[in-house]
Structure formats: structure tokens, C-alpha cells
Protein backbone atom coordinates (compact mmCIF):
# COMPACT_ATOMS: atom_id res chain seq x y z
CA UNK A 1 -31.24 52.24 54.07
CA UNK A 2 -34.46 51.21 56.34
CA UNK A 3 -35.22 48.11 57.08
CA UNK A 4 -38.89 47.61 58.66
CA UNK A 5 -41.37 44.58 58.13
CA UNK A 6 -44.14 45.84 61.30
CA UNK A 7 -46.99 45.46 58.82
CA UNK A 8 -50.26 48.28 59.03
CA UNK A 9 -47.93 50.94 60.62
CA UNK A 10 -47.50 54.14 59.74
CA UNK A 11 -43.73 54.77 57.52
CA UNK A 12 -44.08 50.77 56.72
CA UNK A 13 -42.72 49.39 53.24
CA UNK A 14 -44.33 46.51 51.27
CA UNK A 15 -41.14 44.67 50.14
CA UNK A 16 -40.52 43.37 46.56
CA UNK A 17 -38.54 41.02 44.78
CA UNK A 18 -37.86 42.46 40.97
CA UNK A 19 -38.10 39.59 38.04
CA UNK A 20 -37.20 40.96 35.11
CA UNK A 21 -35.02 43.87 34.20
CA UNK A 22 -37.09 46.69 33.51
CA UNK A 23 -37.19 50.92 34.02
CA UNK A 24 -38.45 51.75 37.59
CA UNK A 25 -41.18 53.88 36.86
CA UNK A 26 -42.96 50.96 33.86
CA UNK A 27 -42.32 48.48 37.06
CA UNK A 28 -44.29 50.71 39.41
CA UNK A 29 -46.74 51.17 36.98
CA UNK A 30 -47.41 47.49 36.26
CA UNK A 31 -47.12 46.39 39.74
CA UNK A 32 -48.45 48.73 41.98
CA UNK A 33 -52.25 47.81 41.60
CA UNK A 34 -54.84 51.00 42.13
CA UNK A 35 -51.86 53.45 42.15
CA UNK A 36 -52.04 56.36 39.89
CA UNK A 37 -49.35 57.51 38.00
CA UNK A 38 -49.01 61.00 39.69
CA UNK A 39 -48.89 59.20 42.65
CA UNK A 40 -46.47 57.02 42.27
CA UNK A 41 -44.41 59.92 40.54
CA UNK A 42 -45.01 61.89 44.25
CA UNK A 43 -43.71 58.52 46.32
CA UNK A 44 -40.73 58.49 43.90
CA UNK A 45 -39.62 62.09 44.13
CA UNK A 46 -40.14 61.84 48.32
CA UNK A 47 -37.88 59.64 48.81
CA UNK A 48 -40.52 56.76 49.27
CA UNK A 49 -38.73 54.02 46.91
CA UNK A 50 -35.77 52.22 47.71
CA UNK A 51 -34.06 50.39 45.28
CA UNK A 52 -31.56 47.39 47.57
CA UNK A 53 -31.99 49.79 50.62
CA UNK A 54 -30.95 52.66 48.90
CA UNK A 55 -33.28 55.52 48.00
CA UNK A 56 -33.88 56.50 44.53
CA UNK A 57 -35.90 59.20 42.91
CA UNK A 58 -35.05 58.66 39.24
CA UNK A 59 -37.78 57.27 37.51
CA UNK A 60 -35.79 56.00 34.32
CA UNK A 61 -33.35 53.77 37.27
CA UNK A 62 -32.98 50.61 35.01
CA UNK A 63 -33.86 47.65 38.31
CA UNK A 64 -31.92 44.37 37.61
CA UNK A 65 -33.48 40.99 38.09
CA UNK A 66 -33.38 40.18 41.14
CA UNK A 67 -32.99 43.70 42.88
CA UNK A 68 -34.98 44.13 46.31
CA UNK A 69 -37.66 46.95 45.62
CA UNK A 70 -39.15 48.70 49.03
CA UNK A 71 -42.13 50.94 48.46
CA UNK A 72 -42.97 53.42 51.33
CA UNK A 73 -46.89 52.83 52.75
CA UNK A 74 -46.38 56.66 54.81
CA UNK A 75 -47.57 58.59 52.14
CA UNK A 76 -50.75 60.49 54.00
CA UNK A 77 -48.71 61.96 56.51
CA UNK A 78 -45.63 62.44 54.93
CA UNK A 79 -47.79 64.75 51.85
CA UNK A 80 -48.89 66.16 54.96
CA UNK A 81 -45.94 67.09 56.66
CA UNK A 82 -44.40 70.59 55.21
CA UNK A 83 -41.51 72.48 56.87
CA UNK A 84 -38.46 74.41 55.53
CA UNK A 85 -36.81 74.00 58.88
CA UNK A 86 -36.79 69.85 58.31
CA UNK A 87 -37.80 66.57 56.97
CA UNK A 88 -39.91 63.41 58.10
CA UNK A 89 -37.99 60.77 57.12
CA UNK A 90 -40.36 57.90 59.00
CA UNK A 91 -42.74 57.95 61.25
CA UNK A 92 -44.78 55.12 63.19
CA UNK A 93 -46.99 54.77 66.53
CA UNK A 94 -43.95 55.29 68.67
CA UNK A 95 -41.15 57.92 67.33
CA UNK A 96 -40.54 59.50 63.85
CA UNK A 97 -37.28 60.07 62.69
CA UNK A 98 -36.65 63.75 60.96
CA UNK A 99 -34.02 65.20 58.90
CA UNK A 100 -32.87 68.74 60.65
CA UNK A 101 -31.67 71.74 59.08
CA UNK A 102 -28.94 74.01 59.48
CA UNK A 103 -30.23 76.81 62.37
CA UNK A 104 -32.33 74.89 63.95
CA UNK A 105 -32.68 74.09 67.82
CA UNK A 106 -33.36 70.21 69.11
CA UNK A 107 -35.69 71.64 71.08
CA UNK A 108 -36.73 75.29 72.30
CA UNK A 109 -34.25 77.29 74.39
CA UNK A 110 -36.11 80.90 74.95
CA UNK A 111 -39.46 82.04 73.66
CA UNK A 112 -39.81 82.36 70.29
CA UNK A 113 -36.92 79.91 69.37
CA UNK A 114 -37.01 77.99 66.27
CA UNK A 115 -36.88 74.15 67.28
CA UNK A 116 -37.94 70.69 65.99
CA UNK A 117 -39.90 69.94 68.78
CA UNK A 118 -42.35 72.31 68.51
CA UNK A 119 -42.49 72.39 64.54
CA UNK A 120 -43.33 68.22 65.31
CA UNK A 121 -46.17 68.92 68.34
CA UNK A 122 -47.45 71.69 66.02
CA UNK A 123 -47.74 68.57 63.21
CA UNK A 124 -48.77 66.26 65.86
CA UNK A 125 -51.93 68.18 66.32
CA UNK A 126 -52.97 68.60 62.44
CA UNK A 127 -52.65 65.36 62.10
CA UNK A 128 -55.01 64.97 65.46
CA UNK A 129 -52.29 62.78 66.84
CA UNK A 130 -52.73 62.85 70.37
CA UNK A 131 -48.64 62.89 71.66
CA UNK A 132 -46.02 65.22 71.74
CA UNK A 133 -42.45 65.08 70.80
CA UNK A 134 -39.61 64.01 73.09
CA UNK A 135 -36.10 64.18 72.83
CA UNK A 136 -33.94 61.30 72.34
CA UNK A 137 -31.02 62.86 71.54
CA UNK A 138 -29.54 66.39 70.04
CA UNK A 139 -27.83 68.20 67.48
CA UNK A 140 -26.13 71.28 67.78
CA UNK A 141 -28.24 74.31 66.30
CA UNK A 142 -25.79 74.49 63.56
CA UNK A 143 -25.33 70.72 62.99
CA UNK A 144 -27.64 69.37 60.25
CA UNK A 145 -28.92 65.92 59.99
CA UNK A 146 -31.02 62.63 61.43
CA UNK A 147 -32.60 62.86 64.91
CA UNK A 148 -35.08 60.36 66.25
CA UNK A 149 -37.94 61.83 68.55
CA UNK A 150 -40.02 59.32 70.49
CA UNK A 151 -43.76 60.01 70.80
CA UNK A 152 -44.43 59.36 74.42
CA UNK A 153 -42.67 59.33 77.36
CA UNK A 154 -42.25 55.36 77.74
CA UNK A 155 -40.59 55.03 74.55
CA UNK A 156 -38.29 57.69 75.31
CA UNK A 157 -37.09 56.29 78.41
CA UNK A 158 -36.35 53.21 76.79
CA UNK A 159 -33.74 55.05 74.38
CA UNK A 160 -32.84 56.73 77.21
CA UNK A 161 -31.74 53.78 79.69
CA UNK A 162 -29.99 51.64 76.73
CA UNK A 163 -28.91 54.13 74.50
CA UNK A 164 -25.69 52.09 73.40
CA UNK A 165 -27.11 48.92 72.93
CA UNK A 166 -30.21 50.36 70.87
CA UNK A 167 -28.12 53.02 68.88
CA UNK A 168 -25.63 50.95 66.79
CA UNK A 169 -24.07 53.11 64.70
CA UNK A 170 -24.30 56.84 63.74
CA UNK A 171 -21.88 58.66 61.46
CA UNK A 172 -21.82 62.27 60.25
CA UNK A 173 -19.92 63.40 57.30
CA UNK A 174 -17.24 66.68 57.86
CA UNK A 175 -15.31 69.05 55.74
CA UNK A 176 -12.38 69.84 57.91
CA UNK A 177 -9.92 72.39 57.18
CA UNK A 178 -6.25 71.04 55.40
CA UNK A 179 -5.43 67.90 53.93
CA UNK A 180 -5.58 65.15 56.41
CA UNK A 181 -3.00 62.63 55.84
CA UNK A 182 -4.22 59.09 57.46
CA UNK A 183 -6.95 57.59 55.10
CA UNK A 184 -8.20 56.38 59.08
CA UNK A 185 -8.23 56.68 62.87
CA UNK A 186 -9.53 56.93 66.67
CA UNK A 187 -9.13 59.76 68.26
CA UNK A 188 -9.52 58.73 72.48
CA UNK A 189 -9.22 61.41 75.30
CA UNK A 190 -10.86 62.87 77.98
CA UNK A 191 -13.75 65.99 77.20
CA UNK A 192 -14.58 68.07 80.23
CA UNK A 193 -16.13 71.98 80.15
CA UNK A 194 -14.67 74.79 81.53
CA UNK A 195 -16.19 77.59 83.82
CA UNK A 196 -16.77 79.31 79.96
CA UNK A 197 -18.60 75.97 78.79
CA UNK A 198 -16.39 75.74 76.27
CA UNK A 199 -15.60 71.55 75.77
CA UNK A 200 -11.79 70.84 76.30
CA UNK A 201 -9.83 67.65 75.81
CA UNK A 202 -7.49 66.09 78.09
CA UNK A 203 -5.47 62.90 77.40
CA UNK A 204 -5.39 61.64 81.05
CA UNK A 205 -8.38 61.55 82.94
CA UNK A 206 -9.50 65.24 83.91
CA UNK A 207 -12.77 64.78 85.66
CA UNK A 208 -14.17 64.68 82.56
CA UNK A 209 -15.86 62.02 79.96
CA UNK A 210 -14.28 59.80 78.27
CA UNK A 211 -14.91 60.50 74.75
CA UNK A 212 -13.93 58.01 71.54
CA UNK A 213 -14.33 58.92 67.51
CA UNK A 214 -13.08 56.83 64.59
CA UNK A 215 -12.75 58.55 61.75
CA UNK A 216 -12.08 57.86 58.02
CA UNK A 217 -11.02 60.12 54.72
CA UNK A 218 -13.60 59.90 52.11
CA UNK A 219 -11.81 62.74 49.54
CA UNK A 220 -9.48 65.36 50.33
CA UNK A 221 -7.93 68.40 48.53
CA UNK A 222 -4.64 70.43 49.33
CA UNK A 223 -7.28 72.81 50.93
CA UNK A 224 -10.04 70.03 52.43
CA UNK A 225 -10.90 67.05 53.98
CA UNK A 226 -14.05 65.02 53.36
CA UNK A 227 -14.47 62.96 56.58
CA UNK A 228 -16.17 60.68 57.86
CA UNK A 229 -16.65 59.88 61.65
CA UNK A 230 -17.89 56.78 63.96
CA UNK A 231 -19.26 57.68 67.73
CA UNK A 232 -18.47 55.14 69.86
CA UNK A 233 -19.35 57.71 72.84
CA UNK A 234 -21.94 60.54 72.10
CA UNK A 235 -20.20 63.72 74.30
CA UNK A 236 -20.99 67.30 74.30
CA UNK A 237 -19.33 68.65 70.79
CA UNK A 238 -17.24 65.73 70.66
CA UNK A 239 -16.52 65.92 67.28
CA UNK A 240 -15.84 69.08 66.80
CA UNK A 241 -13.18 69.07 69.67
CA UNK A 242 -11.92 65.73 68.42
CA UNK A 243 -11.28 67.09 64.80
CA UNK A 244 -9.69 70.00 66.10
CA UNK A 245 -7.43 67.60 68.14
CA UNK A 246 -6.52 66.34 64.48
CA UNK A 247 -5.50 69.55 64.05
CA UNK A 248 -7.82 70.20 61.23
CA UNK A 249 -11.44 71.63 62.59
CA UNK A 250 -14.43 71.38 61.00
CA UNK A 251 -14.70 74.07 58.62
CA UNK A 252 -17.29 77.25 59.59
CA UNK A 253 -16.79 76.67 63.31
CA UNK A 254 -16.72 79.73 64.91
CA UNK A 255 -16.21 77.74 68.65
CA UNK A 256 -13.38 75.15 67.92
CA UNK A 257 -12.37 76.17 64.39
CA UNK A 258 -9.28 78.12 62.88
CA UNK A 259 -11.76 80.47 60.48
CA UNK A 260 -12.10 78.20 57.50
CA UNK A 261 -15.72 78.83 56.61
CA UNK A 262 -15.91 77.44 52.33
CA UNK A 263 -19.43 77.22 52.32
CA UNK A 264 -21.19 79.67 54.93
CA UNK A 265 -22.08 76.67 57.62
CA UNK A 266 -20.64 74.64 59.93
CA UNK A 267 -20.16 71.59 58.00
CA UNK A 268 -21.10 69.13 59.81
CA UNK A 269 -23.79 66.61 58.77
CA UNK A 270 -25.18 63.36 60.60
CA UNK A 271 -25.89 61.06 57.55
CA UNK A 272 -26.36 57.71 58.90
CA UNK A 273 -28.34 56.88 62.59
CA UNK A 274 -29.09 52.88 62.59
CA UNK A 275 -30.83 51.41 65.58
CA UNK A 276 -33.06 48.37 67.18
CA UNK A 277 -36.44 49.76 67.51
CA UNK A 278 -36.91 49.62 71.40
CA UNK A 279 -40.40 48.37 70.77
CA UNK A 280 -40.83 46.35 67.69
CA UNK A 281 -37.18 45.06 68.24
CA UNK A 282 -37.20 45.00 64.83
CA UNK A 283 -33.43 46.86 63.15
CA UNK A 284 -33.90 51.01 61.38
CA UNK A 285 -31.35 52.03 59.04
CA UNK A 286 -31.45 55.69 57.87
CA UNK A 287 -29.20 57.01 55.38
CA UNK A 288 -29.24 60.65 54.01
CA UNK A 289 -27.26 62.12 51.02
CA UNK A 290 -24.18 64.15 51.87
CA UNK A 291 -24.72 68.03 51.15
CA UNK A 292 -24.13 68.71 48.22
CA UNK A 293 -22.55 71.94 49.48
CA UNK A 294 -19.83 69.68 50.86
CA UNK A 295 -19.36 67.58 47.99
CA UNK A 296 -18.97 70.54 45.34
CA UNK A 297 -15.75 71.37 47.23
CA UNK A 298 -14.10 68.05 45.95
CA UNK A 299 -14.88 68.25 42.07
């Protein structure tokens, strides 16, 4: 879901109300004045329609009177933008927000390193773009999922310095290993590293952070759990060492895990990063689907 009414900015939606029931594609067509049909088809199958905050790619999607129709005004960059390694999910003056694959480093960490920043300064300067990409926060390498990268320095800083108040919620989505047996949780202890830099949890202060995830059980098997979890704190591999505290690691996690490894990854996903915009003040919501790599093990 993204919410954003900063008119003549890059990633910016024009807003609709729907009238009549009617196919999504003939009410694109009818309404959306000097657009072409291709490309209107190309907005659709990027992602660039949302349907009551949700996106939808299907052009057949029967819309309901009164249904809330966004239609994404980023189309020049985002047709520009092409990387296996990840996704621009919105962009504007200040930061973009990009979808990260699995193998992928926030930023670079030895020569030659595969990372989002420099895939981002490398787009930055074909699109003549005169910034570069900083960090607001990270991902492990083999943690897929939303990031937000701020385009200067300023904006950065202000993530930075009121990161809890401007971040309001972020979720990721986990297969864990075994069948876990409360539908919900918190999980609240203390996360330090040792000499090894291997994250450990304590439940009485140990020098460490103090660390606190709520989770909740979307599906489960006898074999799986689909989870979801809530940061309240953002610590080095907190989830990970919190689901292992469960006693039921994410699966394919060769640090923290027991050697359940279903689909070849570690399967974890950030699928949801909401947040105030630190300059427009204005409230981003960005949703992505959960892999379907993950899903196909609850059929």
C-alpha cells in the first residue's frame, strides 16, 4: 500500500475515485486521457496501479463502485531502471525505496562486491541525477526485501536521528522450521555479540541490547511455520536469534539454524516498511508479495 499526494514528484500517484463497476483495463482506457494502450498495459504489469492500496497487475480485475484507483506518475524512470539484483519500488527528490534480492549486499563490503548501493549510484548517473545513495538501514546479504536509501546526506540524517518515530512499522514474513504452536507472541531479551560475532541472547541484561519481536502464525504444516514478525527494536540478526529462541529457526540459516533449508535460501523476507516521510511529512506504505517460494510450502 503507498500512500503519497506530493503532487509533480517523481513515484507520485494521481488518485481516483471509481463510479461504476467496470474491468480495470476498459476503465484505464476510458479514463486515462493521451495514454496508449501499451502503455497503460506496461504501468499495469509494473506494479504501477493500485486498486484500494493494493497493487494489481490483472487487467480483467472487475473495480467496484466506489473503489479508490491510484495510478503511478514514475513511469520514465522506473522503464528505466533494470537490475536482476533488485527493484525500484518508488522513487522521489529525496530517497527511493527498492526491493532487494536474495545475495545481495546493503552496501559494498570488498572490491568487487555485489551491493545496492552501487547498482543505485550506477542508476543515479544514467539518469544524470546528480546524488548518490545512502544507507538508511540494512538487510542481511541473504535477507530479501524493502530498503529505503536516502539521496543526500541531510535526508539521511534525518532517518538516522528519529528512526523510531519515522519508521512505524516493518514486518518480514519467515518460514521457520516445525510447527509453531501459539497463533502469537513477543519474544523480549537481551542480544549481545561474542568475540566470534556471532549474536547471542540473554534474558537479563548482558551488556547487550535490548531487543523486542512480536510475532504471529500466518499457516503452518507438521513440517513449517509461515510467520510473521513485528520489530519494535531493529538489532543485529534479531530475528533470526529471536526465532531460534522459539526454538524453531528460520529455515536455510546456516548461522542460527538447525539445517532445515526447503527451498535453497534463507527465508526470510521484509514485506511491509511503512514510514512518515522525514521531509514531506506526508505517511509511505510499501507492501510486497510474499515469495512465492515460501508460500508453495503451505499448499
Amino acid at each position: 500500500m503507498i500512500k503519497n499526494n506530493d503532487n509533480g514528484k517523481q513515484g507520485d500517484y494521481d488518485h481516483f475515485v471509481v463510479a461504476d463497476d467496470k474491468p480495470l483495463l476498459e476503465w484505464l482506457l476510458e479514463n486515462l486521457k493521451g495514454e496508449s494502450k501499451s502503455k497503460i498495459k506496461a504501468t499495469l504489469k509494473g506494479h504501477g496501479i493500485l486498486v484500494n492500496g493494493k497493487k494489481t497487475t490483472q487487467f480483467d480485475h472487475l473495480l467496484k463502485k466506489g473503489d479508490k484507483l491510484s495510478v503511478s506518475r514514475s513511469k520514465k524512470n522506473n522503464e528505466r531502471f533494470r537490475s536482476r539484483h533488485l527493484k525500484l519500488v518508488y522513487e522521489d527528490r529525496y530517497l527511493v525505496v527498492v526491493e532487494k534480492n536474495v545475495g545481495v549486499l546493503s552496501m559494498a563490503a570488498g572490491h568487487g562486491s555485489m551491493n545496492v548501493k552501487s547498482i543505485l549510484d550506477d542508476y543515479f548517473r544514467q539518469t544524470r541525477q546528480k546524488c548518490t545513495a545512502h544507507v538508511v538501514h540494512r538487510l542481511d546479504r541473504d535477507t530479501s526485501g524493502l530498503m529505503i536509501y536516502a539521496k543526500d546526506m541531510q535526508t539521511g540524517q534525518m532517518f538516522e536521528s528519529d528512526w523510531h518515530n519515522i519508521v512505524y512499522d516493518r514486518r518480514y514474513v519467515a518460514v521457520v522450521s516445525g510447527e509453531v504452536e501459539d497463533d502469537e507472541g513477543t519474544i523480549a531479551n537481551w542480544l549481545k555479540d561474542n568475540k566470534a560475532y556471532v549474536t547471542f541472547s540473554s534474558p537479563v541484561d548482558n551488556g547487550g541490547k535490548y531487543a523486542v519481536t512480536h510475532f504471529h502464525v500466518l499457516d503452518r504444516t507438521t513440517e513449517h511455520s509461515l510467520v510473521e514478525f513485528r520489530l519494535e527494536t531493529g538489532r543485529k540478526n534479531q530475528i533470526r536469534v529471536h526465532s531460534a529462541d522459539m526454538g524453531h529457526p528460520v529455515c536455510g540459516d546456516t548461522k542460527y539454524g538447525n539445517g532445515d533449508d526447503p527451498v535453497g535460501r534463507l527465508c526470510l523476507h521484509a514485506y511491509l516498511l511503512c514510514f512518515v516521510h522525514p521531509v514531506t511529512h506526508r505517511r509511505v506504505e510499501f507492501e510486497t508479495p510474499i515469495p512465492s517460494a515460501f508460500r508453495k510450502l503451505f499448499k
